[in-house]
Protein backbone atom coordinates (compact mmCIF):
# COMPACT_ATOMS: atom_id res chain seq x y z
CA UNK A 1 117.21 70.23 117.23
CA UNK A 2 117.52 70.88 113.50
CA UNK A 3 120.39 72.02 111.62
CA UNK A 4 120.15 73.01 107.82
CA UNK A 5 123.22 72.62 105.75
CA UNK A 6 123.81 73.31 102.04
CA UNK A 7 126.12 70.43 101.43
CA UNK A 8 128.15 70.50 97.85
CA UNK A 9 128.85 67.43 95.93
CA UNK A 10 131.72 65.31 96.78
CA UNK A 11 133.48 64.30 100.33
CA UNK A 12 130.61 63.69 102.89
CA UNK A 13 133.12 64.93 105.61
CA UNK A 14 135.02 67.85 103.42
CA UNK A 15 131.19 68.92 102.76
CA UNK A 16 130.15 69.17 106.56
CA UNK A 17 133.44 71.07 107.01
CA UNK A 18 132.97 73.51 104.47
CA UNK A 19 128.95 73.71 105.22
CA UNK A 20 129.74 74.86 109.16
CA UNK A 21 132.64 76.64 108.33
CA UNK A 22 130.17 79.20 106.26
CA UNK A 23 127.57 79.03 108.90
CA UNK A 24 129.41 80.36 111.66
CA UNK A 25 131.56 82.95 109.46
CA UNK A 26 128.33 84.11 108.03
CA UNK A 27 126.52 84.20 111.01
CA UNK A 28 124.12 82.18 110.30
CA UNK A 29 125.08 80.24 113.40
CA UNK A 30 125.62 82.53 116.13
CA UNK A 31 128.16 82.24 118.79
CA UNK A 32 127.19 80.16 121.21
CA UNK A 33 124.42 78.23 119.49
CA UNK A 34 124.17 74.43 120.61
CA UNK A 35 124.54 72.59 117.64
CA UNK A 36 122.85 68.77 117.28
CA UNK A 37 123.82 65.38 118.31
CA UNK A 38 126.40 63.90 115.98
CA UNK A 39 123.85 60.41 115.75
CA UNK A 40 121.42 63.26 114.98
CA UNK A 41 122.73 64.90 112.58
CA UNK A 42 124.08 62.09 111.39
CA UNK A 43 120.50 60.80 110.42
CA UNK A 44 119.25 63.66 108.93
CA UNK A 45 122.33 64.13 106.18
CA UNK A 46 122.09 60.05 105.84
CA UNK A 47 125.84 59.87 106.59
CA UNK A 48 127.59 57.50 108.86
CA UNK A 49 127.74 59.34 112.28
CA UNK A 50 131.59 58.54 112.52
CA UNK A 51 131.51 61.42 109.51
CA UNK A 52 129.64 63.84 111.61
CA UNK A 53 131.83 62.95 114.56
CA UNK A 54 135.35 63.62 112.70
CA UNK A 55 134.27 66.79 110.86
CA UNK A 56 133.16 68.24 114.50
CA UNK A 57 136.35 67.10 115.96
CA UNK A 58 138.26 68.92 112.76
CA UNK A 59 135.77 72.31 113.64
CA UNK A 60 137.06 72.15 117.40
CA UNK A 61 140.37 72.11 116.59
CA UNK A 62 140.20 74.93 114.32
CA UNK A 63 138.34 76.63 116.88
CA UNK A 64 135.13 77.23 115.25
CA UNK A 65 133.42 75.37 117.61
CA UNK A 66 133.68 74.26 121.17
CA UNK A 67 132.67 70.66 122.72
CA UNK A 68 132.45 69.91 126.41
CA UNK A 69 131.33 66.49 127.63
CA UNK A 70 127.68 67.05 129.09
CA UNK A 71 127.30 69.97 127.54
CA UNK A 72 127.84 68.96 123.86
CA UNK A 73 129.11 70.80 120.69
CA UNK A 74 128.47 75.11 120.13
CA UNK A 75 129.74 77.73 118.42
CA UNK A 76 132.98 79.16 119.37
CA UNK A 77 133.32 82.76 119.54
CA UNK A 78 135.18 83.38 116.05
CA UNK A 79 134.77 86.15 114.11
CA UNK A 80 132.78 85.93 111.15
CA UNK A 81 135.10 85.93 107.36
CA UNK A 82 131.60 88.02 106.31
CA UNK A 83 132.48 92.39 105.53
CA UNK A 84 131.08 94.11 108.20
CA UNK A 85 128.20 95.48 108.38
CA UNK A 86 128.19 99.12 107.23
CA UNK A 87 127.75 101.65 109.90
CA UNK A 88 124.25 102.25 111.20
CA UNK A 89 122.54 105.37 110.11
CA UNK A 90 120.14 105.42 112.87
CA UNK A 91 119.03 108.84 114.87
CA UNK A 92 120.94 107.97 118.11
CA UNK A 93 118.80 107.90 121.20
CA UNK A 94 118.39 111.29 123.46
CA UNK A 95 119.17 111.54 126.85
CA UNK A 96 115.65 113.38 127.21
CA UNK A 97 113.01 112.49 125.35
CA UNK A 98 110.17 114.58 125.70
CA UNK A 99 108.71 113.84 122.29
CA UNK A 100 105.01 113.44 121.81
CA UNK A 101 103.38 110.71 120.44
CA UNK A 102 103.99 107.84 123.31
CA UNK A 103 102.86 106.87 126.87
CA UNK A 104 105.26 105.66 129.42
CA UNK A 105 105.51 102.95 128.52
CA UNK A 106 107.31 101.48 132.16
CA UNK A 107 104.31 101.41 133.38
CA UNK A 108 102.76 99.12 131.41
CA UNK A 109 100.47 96.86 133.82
CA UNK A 110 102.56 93.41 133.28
CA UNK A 111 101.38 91.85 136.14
CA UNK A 112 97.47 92.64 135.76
CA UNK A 113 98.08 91.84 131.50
CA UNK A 114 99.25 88.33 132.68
CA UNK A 115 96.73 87.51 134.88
CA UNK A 116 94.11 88.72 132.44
CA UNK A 117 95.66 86.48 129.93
CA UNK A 118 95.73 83.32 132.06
CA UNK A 119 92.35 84.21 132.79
CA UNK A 120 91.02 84.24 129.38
CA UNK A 121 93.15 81.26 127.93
CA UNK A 122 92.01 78.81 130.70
CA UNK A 123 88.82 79.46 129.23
CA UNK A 124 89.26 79.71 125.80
CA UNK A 125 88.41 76.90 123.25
CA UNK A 126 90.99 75.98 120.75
CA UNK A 127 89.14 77.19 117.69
CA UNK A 128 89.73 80.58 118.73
CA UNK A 129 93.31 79.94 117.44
CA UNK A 130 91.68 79.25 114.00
CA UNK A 131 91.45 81.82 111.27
CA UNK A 132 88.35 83.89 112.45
CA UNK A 133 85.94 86.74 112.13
CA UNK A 134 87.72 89.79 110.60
CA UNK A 135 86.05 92.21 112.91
CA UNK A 136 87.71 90.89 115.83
CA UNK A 137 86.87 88.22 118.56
CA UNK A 138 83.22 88.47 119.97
CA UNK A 139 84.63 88.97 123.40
CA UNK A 140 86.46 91.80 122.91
CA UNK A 141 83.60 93.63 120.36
CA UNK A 142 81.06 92.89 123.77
CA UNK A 143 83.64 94.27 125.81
CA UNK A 144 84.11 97.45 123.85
CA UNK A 145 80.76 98.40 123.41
CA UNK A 146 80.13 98.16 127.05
CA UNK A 147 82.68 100.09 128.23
CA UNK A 148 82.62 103.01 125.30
CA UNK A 149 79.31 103.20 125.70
CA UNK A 150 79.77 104.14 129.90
CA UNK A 151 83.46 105.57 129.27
CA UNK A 152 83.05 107.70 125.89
CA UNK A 153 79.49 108.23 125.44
CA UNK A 154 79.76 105.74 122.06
CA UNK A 155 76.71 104.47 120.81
CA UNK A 156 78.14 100.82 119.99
CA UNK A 157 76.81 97.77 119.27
CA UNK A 158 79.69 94.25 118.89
CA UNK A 159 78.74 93.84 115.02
CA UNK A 160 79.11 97.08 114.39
CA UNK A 161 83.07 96.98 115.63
CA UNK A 162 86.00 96.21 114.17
CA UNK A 163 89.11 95.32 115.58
CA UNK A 164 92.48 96.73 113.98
CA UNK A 165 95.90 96.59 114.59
CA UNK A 166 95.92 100.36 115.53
CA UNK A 167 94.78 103.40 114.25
CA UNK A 168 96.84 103.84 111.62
CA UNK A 169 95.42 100.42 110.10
CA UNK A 170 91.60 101.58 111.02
CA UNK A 171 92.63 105.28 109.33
CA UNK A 172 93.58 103.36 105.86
CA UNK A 173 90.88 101.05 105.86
CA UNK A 174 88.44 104.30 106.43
CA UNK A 175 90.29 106.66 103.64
CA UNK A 176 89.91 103.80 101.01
CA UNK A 177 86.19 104.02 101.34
CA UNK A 178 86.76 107.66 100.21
CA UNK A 179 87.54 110.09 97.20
CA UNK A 180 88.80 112.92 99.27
CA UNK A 181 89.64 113.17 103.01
CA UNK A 182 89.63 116.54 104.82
CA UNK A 183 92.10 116.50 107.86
CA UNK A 184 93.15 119.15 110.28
CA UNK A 185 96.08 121.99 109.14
CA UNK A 186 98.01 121.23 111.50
CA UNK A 187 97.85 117.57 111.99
CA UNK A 188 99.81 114.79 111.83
CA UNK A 189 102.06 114.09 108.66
CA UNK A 190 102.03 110.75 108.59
CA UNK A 191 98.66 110.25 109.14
CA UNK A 192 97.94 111.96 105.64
CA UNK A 193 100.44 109.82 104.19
CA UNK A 194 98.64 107.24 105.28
CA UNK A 195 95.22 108.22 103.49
CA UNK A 196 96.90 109.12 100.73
CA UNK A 197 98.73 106.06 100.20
CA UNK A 198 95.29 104.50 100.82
CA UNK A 199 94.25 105.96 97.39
CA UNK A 200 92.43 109.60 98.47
CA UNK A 201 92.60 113.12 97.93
CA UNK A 202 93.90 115.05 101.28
CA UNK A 203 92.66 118.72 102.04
CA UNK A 204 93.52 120.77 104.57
CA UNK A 205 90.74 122.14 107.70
CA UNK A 206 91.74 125.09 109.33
CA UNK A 207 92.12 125.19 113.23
CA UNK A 208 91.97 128.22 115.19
CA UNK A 209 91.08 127.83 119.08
CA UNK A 210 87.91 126.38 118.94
CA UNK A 211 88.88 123.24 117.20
CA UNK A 212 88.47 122.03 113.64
CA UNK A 213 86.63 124.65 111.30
CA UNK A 214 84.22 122.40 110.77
CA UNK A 215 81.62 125.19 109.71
CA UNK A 216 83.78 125.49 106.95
CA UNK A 217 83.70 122.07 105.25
CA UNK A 218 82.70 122.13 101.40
CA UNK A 219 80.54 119.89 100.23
CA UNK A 220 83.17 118.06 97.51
CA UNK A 221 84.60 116.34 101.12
CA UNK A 222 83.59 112.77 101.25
CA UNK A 223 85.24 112.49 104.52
CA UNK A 224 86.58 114.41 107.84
CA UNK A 225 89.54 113.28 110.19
CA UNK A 226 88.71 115.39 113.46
CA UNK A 227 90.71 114.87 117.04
CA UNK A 228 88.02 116.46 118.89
CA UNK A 229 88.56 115.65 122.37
CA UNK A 230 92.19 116.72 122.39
CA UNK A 231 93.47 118.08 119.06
CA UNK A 232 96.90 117.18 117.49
CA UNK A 233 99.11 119.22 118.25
CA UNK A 234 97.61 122.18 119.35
CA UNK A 235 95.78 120.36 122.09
CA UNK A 236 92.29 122.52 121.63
CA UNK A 237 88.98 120.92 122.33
CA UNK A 238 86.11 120.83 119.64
CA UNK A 239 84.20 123.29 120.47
CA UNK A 240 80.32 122.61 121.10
CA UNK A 241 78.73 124.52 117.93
CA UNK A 242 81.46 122.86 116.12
CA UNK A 243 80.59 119.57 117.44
CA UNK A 244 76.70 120.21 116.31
CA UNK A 245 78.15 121.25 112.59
CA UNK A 246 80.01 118.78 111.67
CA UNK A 247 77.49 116.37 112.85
CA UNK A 248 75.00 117.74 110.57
CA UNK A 249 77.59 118.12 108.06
CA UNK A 250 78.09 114.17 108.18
CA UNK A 251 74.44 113.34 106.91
CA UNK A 252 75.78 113.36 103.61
CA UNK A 253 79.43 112.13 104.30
CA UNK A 254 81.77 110.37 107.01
CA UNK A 255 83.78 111.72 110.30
CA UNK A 256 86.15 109.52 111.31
CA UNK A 257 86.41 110.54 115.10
CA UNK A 258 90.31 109.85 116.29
CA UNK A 259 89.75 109.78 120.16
CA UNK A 260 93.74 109.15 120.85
CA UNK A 261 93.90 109.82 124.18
CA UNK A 262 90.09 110.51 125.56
CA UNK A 263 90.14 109.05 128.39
CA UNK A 264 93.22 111.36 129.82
CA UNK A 265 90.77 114.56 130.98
CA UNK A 266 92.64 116.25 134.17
CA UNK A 267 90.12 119.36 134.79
CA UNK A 268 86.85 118.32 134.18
CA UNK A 269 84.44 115.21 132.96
CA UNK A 270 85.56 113.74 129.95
CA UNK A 271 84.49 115.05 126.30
CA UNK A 272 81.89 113.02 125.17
CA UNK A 273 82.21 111.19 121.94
CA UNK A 274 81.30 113.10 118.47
CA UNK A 275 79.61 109.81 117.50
CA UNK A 276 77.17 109.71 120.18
CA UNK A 277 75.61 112.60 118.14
CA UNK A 278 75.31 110.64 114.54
CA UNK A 279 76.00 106.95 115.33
CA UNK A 280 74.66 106.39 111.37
CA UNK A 281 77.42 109.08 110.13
CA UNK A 282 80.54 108.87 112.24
CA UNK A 283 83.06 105.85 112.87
CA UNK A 284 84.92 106.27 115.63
CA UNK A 285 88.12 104.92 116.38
CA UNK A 286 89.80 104.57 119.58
CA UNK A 287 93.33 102.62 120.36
CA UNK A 288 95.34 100.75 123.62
CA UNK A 289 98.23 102.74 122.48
CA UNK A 290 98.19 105.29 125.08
CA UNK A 291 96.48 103.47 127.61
CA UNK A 292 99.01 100.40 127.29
CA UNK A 293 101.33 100.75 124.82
CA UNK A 294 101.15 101.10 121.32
CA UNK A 295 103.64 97.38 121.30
CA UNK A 296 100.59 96.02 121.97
CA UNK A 297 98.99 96.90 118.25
CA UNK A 298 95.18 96.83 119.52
CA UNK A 299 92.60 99.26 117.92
CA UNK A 300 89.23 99.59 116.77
CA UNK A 301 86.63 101.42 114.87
CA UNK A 302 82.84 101.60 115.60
CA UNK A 303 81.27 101.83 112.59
CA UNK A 304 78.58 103.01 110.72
CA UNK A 305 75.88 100.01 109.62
CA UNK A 306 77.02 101.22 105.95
CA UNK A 307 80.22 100.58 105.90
CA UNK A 308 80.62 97.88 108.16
CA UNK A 309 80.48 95.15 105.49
CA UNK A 310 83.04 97.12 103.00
CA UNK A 311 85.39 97.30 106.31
CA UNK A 312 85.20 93.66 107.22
CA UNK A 313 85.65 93.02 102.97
CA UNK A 314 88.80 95.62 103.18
CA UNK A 315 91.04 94.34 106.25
CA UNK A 316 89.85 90.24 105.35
CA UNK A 317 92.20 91.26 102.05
CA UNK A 318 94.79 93.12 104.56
CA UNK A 319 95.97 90.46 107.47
CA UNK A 320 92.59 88.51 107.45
CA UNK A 321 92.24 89.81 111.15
CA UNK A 322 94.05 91.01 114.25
CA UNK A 323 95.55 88.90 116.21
CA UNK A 324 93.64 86.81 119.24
CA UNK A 325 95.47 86.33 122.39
CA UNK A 326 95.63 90.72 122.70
CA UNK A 327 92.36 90.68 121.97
CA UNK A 328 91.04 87.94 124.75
CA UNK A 329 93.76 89.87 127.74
CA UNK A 330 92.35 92.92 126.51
CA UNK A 331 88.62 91.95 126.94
CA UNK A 332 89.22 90.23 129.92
CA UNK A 333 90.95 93.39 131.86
CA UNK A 334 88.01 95.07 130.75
CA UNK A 335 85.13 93.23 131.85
CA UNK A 336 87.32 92.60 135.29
CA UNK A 337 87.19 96.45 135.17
CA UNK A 338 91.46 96.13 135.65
CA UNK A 339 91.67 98.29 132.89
CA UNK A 340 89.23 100.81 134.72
CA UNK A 341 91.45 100.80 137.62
CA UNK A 342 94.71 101.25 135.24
CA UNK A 343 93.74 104.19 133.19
CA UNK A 344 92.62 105.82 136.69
CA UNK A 345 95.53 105.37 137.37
CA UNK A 346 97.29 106.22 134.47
CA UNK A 347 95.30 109.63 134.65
CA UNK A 348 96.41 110.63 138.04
CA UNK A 349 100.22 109.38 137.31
CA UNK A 350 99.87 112.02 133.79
CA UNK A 351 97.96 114.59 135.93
CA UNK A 352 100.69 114.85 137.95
CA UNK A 353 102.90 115.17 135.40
CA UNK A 354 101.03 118.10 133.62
CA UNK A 355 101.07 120.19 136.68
CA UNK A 356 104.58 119.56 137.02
CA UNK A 357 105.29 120.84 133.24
CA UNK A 358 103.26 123.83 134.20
CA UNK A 359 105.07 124.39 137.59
CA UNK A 360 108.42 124.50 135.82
CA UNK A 361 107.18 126.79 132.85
CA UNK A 362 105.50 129.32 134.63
CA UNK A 363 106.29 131.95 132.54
CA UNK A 364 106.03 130.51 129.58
CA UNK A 365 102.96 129.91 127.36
CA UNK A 366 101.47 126.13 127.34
CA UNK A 367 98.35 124.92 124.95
CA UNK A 368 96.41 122.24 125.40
CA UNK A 369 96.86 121.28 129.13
CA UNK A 370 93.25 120.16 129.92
CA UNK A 371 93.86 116.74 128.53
CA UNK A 372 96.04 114.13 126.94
CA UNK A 373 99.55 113.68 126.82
CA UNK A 374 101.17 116.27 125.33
CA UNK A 375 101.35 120.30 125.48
CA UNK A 376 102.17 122.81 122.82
CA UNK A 377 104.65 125.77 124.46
CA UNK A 378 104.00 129.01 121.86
CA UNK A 379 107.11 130.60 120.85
CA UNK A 380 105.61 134.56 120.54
CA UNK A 381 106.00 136.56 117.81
CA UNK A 382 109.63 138.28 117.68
CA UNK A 383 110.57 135.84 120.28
CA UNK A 384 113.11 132.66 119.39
CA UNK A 385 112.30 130.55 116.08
CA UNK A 386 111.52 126.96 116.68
CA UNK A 387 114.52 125.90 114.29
CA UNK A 388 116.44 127.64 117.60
CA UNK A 389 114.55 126.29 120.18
CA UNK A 390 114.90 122.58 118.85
CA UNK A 391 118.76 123.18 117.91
CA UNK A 392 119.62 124.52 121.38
CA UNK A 393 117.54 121.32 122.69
CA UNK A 394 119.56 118.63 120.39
CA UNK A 395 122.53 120.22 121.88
CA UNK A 396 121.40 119.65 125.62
CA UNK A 397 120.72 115.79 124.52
CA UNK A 398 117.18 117.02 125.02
CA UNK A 399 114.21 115.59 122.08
CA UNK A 400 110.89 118.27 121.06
CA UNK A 401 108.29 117.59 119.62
CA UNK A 402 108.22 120.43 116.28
CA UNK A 403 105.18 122.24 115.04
CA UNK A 404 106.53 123.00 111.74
CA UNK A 405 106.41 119.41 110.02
CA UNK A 406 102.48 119.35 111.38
CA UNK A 407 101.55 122.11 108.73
CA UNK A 408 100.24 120.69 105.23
CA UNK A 409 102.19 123.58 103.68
CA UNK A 410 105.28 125.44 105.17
CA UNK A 411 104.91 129.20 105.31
CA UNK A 412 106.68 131.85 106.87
CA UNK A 413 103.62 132.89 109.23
CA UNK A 414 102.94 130.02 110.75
CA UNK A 415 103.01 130.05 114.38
CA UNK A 416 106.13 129.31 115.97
CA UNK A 417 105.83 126.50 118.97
CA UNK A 418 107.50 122.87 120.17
CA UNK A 419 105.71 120.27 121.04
CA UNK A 420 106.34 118.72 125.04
CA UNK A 421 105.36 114.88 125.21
CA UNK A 422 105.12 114.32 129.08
CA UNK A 423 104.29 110.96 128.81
CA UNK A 424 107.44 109.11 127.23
CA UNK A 425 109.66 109.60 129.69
CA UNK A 426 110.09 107.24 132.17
CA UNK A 427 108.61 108.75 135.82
CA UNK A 428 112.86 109.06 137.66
CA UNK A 429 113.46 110.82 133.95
CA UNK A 430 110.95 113.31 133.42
CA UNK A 431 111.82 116.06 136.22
CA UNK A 432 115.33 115.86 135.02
CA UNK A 433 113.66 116.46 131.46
CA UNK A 434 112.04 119.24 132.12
CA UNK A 435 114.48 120.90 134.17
CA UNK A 436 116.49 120.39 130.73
CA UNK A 437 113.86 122.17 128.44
CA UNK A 438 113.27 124.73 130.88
CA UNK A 439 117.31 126.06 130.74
CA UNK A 440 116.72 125.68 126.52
CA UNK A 441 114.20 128.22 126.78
CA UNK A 442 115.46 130.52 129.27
CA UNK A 443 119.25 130.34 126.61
CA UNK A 444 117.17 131.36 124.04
CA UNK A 445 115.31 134.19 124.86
């Protein structure tokens, strides 16, 4: 093994000494760590090995470090000489976390994931290791079209995908194509930080209960960020006349179609993809995030034949591409159709979930149930604030979701509502959870 030391001018032994000495106090060589060979060593500083040999023995007996025969020479536990470390600032962890935003991620399909991946490395050729094609390896791009062509009712075809490392990477790519970026009031915050930061103007879209107002998009837009199938946070679908504007709307211009968590539909068929309408004017984006785990850092973007080239061009100068063994598991769960057979699973495990929510807020308004994995509970007028709802949750150890921060401007008559994310918890956590939310509610009204 190799072992760097910065050794000063002078003694060859004194140095070594001094060199380890700051190591381990700094921490630089952790407690425990097996340190090399003394004839190893010994070679690499060009000393005698006698040297090395002596300035250990000197270390043990101080009691920096700690030498059994067999086992050779570690690091002793001594505390480092370094200031400590000043105190973390953190948000501590909840006891219940019912924030939006993440799926369970416990269930993450380890053993299917590994046999994908031995699957697809047996039969990969080394150059796939190489640098390669910024839109993503071929097998993947085949593997997408296919299945959001059958699943979401995308019209795709493998060169016109790319693959990202998420959405949030796709959305930036997207809003630096574009002047000025309409998004959904409310929406996500960081997600118009993130176009913003990408270099374009943000305005705010209106949503009532039908969705986006798309009828209402000016002509000065370049570009529209919709969540049709499920909208965040208010969990409304797109309604159908909508759906039919803003794909007329897009013959001048772009929608980028976020489809976060399509596949999750409890009461009926799945919403069909926006792009399946204008293929030439919408890119759609879709993610692994909430069907495996966002860890995983898989997305991509079906694009239109415009803008495929200044995509490739724009995430070549980003990370050069995403990268490859995700991308070969991934394809190869899907064409095995295991990834079929998880989110069908998946969908029944949330399912079950939602009608659980429901079951212990009976009496209490819930948005947004039809699909997806979270649920907007409206706080009526008169009622308790959300400030009080979330305060009197933080209290109980309990984490919300808040509406508030979703508006692009605060105002006094915004609705009032929290935000229930019933897919991070864990499945032995989440009754307990709820039971928790549902007392925060009843000590507030």
């Amino acid at each position: 093994m190799d072992l760097h030391l910065d050794l000063p001018a002078g003694g060859r032994r004194a140095g070594i000494e001094r060199a380890l000495r700051a190591a381990v106090r700094s921490g630089r060589l952790a407690p425990g760590s097996r340190l090399p060979a003394t004839r190893t060593l010994a070679a690499s500083l060009g000393v005698a090995r006698g040297t090395v040999a002596a300035a250990y023995d000197q270390l043990v007996a101080e009691g920096y470090l700690t030498a059994r025969t067999g086992s050779g020479t570690t690091v002793a536990r001594v505390p480092p000489a370094a200031p400590a470390p000043a105190a973390s600032s953190a948000v501590p962890v909840p006891r219940f976390d019912l924030r939006p935003g993440s799926p369970d991620v416990h269930a993450f399909p380890t053993a299917a994931w590994l046999r994908a991946m031995r699957r697809a490395l047996a039969r990969t050729p080394a150059a796939a290791y190489d640098y390669g094609d910024p839109r993503g390896r071929p097998e993947l791009r085949a593997a997408l079209a296919e299945y959001l062509g059958r699943a979401r009712g995308v019209l795709a075809h493998p060169d016109r995908i790319v693959v990202t490392s998420g959405y949030v990477q796709a959305l930036a790519l997207l809003a630096g194509l574009h002047r000025v970026v309409a998004m959904e009031d409310p929406g996500l915050a960081f997600h118009r930080s993130v176009a913003l930061r990408a270099g374009a103007r943000v305005v705010p879209l209106a949503v009532d209960a039908q969705g986006a107002r798309t009828d209402l998009l000016p002509s000065t837009v370049d570009a529209v960020v919709l969540t049709p199938a499920h909208q965040f946070p208010t969990g409304v679908t797109l309604a159908p006349e909508r759906r039919r504007a803003v794909a007329a709307w897009a013959r001048d211009a772009l929608v980028v179609e976020d489809d976060y968590d399509g596949e999750f539909r409890y009461d009926r068929q799945p919403v069909g993809a926006v792009q399946g309408m204008a293929p030439d004017h919408v890119a759609y984006v879709g993610t692994a995030a909430k069907t495996l785990g966002p860890g995983l850092r898989l997305g991509w973007v079906v694009l239109p034949e415009r803008l495929v080239e200044p995509v490739v061009e724009a995430k070549r100068h980003i990370d050069v591409h995403t990268e490859v063994i995700g991308q070969l598991t991934l394809a190869e769960m899907i064409t095995s159709h295991a990834y079929d057979r998880h989110v069908r699973a998946a969908r029944a495990r949330y399912r079950s979930r939602r009608d659980l929510l429901l079951a212990r807020l009976r009496d209490a308004p819930v948005d947004g149930i039809a699909a997806g994995l979270h649920a907007l509970v409206s706080l009526p007028p008169g009622g308790p604030r959300e400030a009080d709802v979330l305060a009197e949750a933080g209290r109980r150890g309990l984490a919300l979701g808040d509406l508030a921060s979703h508006w692009h401007a605060p105002a006094d008559d915004h609705p009032q509502g929290v935000i229930v994310g019933y897919g991070t918890p864990g499945e032995s956590g989440y009754p307990a959870a709820l039971d928790v939310f549902a007392r925060t509610l009843r000590s507030v009204s």
